[in-house]
Protein backbone atom coordinates (compact mmCIF):
# COMPACT_ATOMS: atom_id res chain seq x y z
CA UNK A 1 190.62 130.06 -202.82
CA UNK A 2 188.87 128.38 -205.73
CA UNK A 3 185.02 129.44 -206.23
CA UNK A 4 184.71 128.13 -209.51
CA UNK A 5 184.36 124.09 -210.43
CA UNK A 6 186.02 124.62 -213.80
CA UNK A 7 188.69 126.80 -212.83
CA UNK A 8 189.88 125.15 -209.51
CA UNK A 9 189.62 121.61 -212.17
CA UNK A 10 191.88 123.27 -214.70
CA UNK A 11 194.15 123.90 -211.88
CA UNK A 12 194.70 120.58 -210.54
CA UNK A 13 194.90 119.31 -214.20
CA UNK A 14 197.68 121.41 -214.37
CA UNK A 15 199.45 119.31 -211.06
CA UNK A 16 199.96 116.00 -213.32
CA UNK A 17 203.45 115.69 -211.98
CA UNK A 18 203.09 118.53 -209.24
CA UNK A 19 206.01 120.54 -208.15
CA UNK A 20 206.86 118.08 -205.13
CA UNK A 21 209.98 115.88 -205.74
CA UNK A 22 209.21 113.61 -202.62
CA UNK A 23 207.79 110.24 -202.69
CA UNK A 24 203.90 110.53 -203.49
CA UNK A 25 203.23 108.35 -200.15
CA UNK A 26 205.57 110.26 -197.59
CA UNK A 27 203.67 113.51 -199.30
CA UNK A 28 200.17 112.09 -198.75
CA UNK A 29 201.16 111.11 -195.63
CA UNK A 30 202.49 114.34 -194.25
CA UNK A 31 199.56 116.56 -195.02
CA UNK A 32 197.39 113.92 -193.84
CA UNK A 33 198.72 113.91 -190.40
CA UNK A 34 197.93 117.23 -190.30
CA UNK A 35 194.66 116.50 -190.70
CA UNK A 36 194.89 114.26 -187.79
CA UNK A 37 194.98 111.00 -190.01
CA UNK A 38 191.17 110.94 -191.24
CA UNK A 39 192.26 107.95 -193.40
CA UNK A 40 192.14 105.47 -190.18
CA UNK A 41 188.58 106.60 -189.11
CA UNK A 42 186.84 104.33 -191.31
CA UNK A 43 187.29 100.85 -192.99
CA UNK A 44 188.88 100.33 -196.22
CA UNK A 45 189.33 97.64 -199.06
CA UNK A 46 192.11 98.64 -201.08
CA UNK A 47 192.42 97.48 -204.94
CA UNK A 48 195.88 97.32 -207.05
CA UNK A 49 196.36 95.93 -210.55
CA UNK A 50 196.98 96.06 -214.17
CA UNK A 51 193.55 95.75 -215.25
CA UNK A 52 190.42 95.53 -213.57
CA UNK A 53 190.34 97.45 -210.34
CA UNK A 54 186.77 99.47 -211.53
CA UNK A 55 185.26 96.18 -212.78
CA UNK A 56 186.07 94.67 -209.46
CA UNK A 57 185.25 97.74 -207.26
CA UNK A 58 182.24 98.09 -209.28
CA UNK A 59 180.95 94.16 -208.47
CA UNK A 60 181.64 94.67 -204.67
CA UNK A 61 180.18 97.62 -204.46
CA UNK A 62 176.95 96.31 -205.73
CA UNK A 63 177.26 93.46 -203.47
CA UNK A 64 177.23 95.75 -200.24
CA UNK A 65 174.82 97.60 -201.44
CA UNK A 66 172.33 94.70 -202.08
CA UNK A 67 173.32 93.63 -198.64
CA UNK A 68 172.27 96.95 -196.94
CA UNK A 69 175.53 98.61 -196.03
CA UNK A 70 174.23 102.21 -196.44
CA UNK A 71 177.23 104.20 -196.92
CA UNK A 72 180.14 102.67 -199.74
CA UNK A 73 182.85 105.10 -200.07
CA UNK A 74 184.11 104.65 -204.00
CA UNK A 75 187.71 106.45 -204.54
CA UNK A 76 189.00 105.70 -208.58
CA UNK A 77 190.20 106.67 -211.76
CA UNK A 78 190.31 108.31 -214.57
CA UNK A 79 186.95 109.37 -214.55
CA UNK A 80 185.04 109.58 -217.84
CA UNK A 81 183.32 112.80 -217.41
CA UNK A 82 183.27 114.50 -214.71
CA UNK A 83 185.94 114.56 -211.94
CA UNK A 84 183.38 114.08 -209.17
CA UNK A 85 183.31 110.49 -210.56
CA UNK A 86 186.20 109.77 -208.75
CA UNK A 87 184.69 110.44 -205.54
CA UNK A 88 181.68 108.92 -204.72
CA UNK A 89 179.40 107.50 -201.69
CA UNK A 90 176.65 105.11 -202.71
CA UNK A 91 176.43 105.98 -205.84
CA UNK A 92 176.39 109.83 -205.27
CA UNK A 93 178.97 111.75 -206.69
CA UNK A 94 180.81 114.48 -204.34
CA UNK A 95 178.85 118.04 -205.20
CA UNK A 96 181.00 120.44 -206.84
CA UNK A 97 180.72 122.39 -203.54
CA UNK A 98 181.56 119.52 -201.57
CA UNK A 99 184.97 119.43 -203.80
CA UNK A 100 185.58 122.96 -203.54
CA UNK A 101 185.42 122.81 -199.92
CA UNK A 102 187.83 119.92 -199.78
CA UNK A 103 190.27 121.02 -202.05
CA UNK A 104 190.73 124.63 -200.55
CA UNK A 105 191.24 122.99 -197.14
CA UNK A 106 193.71 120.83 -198.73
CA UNK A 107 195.44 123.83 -200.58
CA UNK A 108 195.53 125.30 -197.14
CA UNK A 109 197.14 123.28 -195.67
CA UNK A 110 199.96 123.49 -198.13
CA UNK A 111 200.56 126.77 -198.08
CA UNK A 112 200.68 126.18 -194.67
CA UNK A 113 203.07 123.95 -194.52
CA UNK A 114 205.62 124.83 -197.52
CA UNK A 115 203.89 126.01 -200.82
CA UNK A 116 204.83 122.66 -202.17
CA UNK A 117 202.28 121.79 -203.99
CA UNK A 118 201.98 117.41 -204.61
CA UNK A 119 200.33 116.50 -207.66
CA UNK A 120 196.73 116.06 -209.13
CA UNK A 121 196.09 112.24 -207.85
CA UNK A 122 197.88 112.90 -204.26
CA UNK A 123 195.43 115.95 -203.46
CA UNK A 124 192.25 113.97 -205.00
CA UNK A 125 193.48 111.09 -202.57
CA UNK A 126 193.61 113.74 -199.80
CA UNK A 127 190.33 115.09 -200.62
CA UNK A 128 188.94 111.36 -200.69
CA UNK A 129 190.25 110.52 -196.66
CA UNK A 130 188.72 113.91 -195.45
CA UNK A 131 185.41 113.32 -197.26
CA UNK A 132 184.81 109.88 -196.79
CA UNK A 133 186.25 110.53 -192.80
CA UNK A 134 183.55 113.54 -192.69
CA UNK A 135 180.19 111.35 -194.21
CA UNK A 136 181.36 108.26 -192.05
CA UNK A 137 181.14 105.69 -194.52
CA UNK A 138 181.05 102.61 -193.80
CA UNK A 139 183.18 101.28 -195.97
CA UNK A 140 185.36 102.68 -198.59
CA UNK A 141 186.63 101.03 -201.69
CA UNK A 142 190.59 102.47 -202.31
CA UNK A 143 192.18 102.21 -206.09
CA UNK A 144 195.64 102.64 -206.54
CA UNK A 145 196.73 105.01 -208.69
CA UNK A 146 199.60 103.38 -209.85
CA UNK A 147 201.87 100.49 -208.54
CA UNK A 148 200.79 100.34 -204.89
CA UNK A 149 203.75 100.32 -202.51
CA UNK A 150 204.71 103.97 -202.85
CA UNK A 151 201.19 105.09 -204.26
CA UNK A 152 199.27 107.56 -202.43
CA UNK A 153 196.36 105.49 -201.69
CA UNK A 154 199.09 103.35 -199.38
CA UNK A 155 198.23 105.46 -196.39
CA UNK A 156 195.24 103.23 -195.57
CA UNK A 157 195.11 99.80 -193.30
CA UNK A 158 192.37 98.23 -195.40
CA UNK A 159 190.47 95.22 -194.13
CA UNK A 160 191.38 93.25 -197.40
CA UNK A 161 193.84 94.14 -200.44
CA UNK A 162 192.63 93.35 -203.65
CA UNK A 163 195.09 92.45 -206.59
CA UNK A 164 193.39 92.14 -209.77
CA UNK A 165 196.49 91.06 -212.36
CA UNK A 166 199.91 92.26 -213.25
CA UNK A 167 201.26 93.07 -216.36
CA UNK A 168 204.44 95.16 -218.13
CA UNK A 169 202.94 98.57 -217.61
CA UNK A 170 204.52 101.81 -216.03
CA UNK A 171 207.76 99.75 -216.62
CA UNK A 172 209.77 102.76 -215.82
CA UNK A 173 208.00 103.97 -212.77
CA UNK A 174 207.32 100.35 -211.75
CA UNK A 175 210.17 97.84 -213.26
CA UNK A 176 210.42 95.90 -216.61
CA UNK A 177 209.84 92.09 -215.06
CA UNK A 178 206.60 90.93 -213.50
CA UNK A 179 208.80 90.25 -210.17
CA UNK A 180 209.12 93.81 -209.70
CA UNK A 181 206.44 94.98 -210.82
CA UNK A 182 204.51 92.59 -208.25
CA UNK A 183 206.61 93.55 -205.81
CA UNK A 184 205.62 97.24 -206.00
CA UNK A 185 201.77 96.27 -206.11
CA UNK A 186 202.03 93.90 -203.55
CA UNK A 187 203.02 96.38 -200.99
CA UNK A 188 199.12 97.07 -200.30
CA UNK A 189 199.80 93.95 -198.50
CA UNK A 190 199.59 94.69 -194.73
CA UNK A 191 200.04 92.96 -191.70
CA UNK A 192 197.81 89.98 -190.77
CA UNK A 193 195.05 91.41 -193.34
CA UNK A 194 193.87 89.28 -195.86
CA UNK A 195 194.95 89.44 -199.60
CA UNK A 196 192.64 88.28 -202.80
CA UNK A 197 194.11 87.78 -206.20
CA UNK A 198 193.56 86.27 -209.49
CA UNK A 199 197.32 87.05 -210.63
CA UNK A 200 198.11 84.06 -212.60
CA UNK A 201 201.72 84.52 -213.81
CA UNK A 202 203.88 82.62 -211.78
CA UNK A 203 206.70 84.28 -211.18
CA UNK A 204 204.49 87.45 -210.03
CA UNK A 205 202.51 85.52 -208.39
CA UNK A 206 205.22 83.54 -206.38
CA UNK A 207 206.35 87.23 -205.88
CA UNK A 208 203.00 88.29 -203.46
CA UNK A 209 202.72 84.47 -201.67
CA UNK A 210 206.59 85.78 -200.77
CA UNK A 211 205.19 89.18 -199.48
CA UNK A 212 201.75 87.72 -197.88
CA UNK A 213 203.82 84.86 -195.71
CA UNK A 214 206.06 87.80 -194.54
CA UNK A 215 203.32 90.15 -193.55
CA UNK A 216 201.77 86.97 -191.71
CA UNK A 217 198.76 87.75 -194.42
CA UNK A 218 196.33 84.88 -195.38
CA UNK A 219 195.94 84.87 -199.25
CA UNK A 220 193.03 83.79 -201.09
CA UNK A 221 194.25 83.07 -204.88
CA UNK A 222 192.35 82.51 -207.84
CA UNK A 223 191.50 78.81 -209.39
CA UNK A 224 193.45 77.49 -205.64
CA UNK A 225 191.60 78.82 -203.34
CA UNK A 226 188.34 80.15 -204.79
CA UNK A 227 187.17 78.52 -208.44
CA UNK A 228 184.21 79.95 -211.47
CA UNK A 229 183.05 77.09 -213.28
CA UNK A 230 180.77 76.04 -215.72
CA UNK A 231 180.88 79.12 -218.39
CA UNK A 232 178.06 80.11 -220.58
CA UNK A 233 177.38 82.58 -222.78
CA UNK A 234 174.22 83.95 -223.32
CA UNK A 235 173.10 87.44 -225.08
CA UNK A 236 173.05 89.32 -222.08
CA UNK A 237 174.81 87.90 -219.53
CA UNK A 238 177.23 85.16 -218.51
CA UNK A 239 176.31 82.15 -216.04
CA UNK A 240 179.03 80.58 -213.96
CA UNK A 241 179.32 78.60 -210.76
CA UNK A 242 181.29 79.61 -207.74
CA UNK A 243 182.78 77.91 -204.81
CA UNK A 244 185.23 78.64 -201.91
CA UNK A 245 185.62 75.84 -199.85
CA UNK A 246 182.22 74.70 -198.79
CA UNK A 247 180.39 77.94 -200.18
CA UNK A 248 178.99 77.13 -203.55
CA UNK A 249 176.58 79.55 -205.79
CA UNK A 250 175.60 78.21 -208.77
CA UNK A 251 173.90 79.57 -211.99
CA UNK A 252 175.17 83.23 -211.51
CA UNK A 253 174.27 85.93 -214.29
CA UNK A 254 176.68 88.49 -214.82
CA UNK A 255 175.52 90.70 -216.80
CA UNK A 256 179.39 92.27 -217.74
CA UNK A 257 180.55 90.53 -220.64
CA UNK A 258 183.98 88.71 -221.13
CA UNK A 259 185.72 85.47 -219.38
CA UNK A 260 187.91 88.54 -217.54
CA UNK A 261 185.13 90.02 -215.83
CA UNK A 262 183.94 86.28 -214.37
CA UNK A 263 187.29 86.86 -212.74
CA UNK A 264 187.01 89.99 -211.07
CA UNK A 265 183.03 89.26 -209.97
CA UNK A 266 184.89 86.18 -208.59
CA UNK A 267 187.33 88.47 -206.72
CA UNK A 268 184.23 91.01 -205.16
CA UNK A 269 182.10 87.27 -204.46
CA UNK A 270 185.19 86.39 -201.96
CA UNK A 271 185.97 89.50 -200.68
CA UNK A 272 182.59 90.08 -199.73
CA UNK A 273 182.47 86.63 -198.25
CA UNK A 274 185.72 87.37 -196.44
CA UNK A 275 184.03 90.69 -195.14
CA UNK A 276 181.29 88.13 -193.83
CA UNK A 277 182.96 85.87 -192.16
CA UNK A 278 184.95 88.47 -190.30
CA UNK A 279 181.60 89.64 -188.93
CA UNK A 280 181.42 93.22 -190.68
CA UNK A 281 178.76 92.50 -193.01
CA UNK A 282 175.94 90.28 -193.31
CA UNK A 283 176.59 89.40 -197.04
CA UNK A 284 173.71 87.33 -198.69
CA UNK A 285 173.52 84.34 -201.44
CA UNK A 286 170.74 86.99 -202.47
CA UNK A 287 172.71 89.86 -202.35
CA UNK A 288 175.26 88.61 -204.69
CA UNK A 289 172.95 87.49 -207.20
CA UNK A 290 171.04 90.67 -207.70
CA UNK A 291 174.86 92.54 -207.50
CA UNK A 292 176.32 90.92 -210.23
CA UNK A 293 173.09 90.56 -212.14
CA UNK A 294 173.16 94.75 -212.26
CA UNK A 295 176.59 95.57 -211.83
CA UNK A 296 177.95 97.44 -215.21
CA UNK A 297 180.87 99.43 -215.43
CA UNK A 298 181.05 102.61 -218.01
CA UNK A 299 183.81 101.93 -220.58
CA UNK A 300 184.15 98.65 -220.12
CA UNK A 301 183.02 96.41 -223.42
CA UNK A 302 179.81 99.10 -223.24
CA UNK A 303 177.47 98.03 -226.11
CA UNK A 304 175.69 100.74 -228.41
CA UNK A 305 173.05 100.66 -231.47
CA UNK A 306 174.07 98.99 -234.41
CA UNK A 307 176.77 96.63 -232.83
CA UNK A 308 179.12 99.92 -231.52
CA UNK A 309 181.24 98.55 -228.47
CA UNK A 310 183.54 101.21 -226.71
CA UNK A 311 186.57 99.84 -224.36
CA UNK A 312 189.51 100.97 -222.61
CA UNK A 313 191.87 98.63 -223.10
CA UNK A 314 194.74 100.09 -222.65
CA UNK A 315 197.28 97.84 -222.43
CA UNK A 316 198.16 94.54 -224.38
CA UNK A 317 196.30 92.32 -221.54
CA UNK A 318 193.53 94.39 -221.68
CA UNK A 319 193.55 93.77 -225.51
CA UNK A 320 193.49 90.55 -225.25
CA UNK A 321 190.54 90.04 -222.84
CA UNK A 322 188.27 92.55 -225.27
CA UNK A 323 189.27 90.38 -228.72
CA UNK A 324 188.21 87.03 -226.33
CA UNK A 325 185.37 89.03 -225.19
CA UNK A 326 184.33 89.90 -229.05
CA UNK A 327 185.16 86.14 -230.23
CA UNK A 328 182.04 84.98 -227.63
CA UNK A 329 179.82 87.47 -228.04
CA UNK A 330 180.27 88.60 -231.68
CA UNK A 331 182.19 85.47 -233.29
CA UNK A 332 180.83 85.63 -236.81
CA UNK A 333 181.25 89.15 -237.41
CA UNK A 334 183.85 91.58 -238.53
CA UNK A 335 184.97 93.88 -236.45
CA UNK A 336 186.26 97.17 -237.32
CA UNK A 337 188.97 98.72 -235.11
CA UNK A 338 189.65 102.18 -233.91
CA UNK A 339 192.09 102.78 -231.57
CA UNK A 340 194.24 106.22 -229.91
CA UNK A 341 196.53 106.11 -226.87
CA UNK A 342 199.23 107.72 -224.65
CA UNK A 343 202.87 107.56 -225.39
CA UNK A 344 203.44 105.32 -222.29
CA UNK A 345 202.15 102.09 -223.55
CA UNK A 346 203.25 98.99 -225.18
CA UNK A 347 201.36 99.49 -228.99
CA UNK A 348 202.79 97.13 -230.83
CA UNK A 349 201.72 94.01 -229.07
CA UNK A 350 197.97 95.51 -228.53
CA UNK A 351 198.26 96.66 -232.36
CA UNK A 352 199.44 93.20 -233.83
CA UNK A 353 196.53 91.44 -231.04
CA UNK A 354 193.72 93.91 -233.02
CA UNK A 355 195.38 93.43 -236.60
CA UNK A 356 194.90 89.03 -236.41
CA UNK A 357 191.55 89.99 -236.17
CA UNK A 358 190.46 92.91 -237.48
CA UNK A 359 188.55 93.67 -240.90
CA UNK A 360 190.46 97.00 -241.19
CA UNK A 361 191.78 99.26 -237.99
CA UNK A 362 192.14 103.41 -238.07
CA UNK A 363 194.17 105.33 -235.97
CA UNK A 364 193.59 108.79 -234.34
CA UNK A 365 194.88 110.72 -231.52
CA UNK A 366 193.22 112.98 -228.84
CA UNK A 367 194.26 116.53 -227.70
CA UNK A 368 196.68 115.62 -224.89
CA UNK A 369 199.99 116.53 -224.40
CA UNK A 370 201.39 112.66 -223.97
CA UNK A 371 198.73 111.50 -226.71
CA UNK A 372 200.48 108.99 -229.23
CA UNK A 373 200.78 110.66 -232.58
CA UNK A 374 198.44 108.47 -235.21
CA UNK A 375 200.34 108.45 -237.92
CA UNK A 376 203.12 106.79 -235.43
CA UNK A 377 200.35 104.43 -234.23
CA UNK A 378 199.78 103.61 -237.67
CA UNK A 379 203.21 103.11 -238.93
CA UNK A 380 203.24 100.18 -236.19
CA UNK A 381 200.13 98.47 -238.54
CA UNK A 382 200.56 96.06 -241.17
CA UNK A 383 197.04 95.17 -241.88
CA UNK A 384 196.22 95.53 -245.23
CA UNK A 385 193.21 97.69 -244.60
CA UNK A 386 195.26 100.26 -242.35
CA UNK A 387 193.98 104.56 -242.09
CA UNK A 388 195.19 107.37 -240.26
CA UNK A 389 193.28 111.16 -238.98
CA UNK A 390 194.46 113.03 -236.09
CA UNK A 391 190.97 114.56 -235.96
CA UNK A 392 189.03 111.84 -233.21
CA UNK A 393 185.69 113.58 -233.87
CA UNK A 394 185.73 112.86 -237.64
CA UNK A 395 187.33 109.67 -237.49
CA UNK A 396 184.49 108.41 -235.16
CA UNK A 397 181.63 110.49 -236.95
CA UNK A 398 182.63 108.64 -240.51
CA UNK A 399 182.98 105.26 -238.81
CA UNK A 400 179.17 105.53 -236.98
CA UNK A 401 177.50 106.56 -240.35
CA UNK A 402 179.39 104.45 -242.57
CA UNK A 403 179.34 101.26 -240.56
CA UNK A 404 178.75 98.28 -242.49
CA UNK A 405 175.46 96.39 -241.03
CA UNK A 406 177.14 92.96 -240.41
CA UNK A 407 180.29 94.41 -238.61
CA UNK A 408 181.38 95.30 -234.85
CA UNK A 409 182.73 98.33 -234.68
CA UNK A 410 185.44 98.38 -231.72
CA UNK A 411 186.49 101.90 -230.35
CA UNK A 412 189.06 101.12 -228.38
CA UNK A 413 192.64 102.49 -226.12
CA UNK A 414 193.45 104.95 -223.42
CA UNK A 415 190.40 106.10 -221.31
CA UNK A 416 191.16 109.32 -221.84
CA UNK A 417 190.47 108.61 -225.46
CA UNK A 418 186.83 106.21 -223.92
CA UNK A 419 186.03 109.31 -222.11
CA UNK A 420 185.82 111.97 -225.22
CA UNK A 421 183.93 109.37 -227.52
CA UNK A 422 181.56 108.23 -225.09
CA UNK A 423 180.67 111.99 -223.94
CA UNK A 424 180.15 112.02 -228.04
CA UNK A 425 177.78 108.63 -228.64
CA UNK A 426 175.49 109.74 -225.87
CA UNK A 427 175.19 113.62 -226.97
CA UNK A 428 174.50 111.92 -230.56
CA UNK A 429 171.75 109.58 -229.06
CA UNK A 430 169.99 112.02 -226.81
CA UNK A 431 169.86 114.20 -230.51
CA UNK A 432 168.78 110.94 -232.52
CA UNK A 433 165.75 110.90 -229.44
């Protein structure tokens, strides 16, 4: 029986794997059912993909919430700070006694039933159903942890599945072609329920068209069936146009930077629309503009003083979407590169992305167990301008004070990594106050 935030947090940290060997699903969906299935007491959108679940969640979050749906159930990860990110209803962050509660009814249960206990993302998903069942939301937004078809978020009927993109990640969990790996996030897909995307590789995509005419599920896919036109760039924001059939919004500020991010506010705009037509919502040409105008997501291309941009790209498609995004916001500057990540990820290709453009890049690690080693991140460099330090802290310390005026620096890799330097820029601003 956990009393203390930190300790019962520690504790879960230490179920990364868990000691279950069953599928994650079967396990979520076990202890559920004891519950008496909380997860089919309230409506769902569920969200799978490579990159850009949050920025999507984020977007239609915002939109229901300009439209006056009171209570938007938010379930995703990693968080940056605090673990009651992860949980949240309009905004509000689960209390720490609110966890506590949840998690000792969920540990419970599993002594209970066998002393088996599943692993850190199956229990949060647990703790997620019961809360959001409890606070009768009236909507909740679902990410997948990872994949989708066995995941433990799979236990849900959502209204509408979201797939953002696919890419070669989690190739051992998930498969090494996009066919399979589509294949295991297109089983979100259920029955008759409407699918969005904005996949655009064809062989993944031709992979969920496959699974959506089999589950008799109409599909919605980007630049076919919904378009964004008419790009601009301005300082703050980006203007595009948007149309679905015979819905058309033009002039559309979106204030997240980054031709990926028109994407996924063009994934929330149909969704939303979807939710509309299907009579749950009353969505508004009103509410989406004062959404997407607002809508910001933490880690994401986040700006600082003095031309400091922080980013979790974590993967090489991720990498690529923050070097366009620097090219049209920043493209007569020099950016500056700093990057750490885990051991499960596809370095070279982000590395070599970074190095075309980079003025010099610098490698660290963080204090995880599966944290890639910097000196083996930089061994994968040839820039000419290439540096090493284990120590994050100092590496990012020297880079703030010794930036060069004129250049970008880009801090940049796993979000585990995001998470520790952000938690440091904003203790160093509130100082510099």
């Amino acid at each position: 029986m956990f009393t203390n935030i930190e300790q019962c947090v520690k504790f879960l940290s230490s179920l990364k794997k868990g000691s279950s060997t069953s599928i994650p699903l079967e396990v979520v969906k076990s202890l559920l059912h004891q519950f008496g299935d909380p997860q089919h007491t309230f409506k769902t959108i569920h969200l799978a993909g490579s990159n850009g679940k949050g920025s999507t969640l984020n977007a239609l979050k915002e939109i229901l919430k300009y439209s006056q749906v009171k209570k938007v159930g938010c379930f995703v990860s990693p968080h940056l700070e605090r673990i009651n990110e992860r949980i949240t209803i309009s905004d509000k962050q689960i209390s720490d006694e609110q966890f506590l509660y949840y998690v000792n009814k969920v540990f419970a249960a599993i002594d209970e039933k066998n002393g088996v206990y599943p692993s850190f993302f199956e229990i949060l998903t647990i703790v997620a159903c019961l809360y959001f069942a409890d606070e009768e939301v009236d909507v909740a937004l679902i990410e997948t942890g990872i994949g989708g078809k066995l995941d433990s978020t799979n236990v849900i009927n959502p209204l509408i599945s979201i797939i953002t993109t696919i890419s070669l990640e989690h190739t051992a969990i998930l498969g090494d072609t996009y066919e399979e790996i589509a294949y295991q996030k297109g089983g979100i897909i259920k029955e008759n329920r409407p699918v969005v995307t904005t996949v655009e590789n064809k062989e993944a995509l031709k992979v969920l068209r496959k699974i959506a005419e089999e589950k008799h599920a109409p599909i919605a896919i980007f630049k076919e069936d919904f378009v964004a036109t008419k790009v601009t760039q301005k300082v703050h924001a980006q203007i595009f146009n948007y149309a679905k059939e015979e819905y058309v919004i033009n002039d559309v500020e979106l204030r997240m930077a980054g031709p990926h991010q028109i994407n996924n506010a063009s994934l929330a705009i149909t969704t939303a629309l979807l939710l509309r037509d299907a009579g749950y919502f009353d969505i508004t040409e009103e509410a989406v503009r004062k959404a997407l105008k607002e809508a910001k997501w933490a880690g994401r291309f986040e700006e600082y003083a003095h031309h400091i941009i922080i980013d979790g790209a974590h993967n090489p498609e991720g990498t690529e979407a923050l070097i366009t995004t620097l090219k049209a916001k920043f493209p007569t500057r020099e950016y500056d590169f700093i990057y750490a990540a885990l051991q499960d990820k596809d370095h070279l290709k982000s590395i070599q992305m970074m190095e075309e453009v980079a003025s010099s890049m610098t490698f660290t690690q963080i204090s995880m167990p599966n944290a890639a080693p910097a000196a083996e991140l930089a061994a994968l460099s040839q820039h000419h301008h290439t540096h090493f330090d284990s120590e994050w802290e100092r590496v990012v310390k020297r880079a703030t004070e010794e930036k060069e005026e004129e250049h970008v620096l880009v801090i940049t890799g796993s979000l585990y990594f995001i998470s520790e330097v952000r938690a440091f820029l904003n203790n160093k601003v509130k100082q510099n106050k």
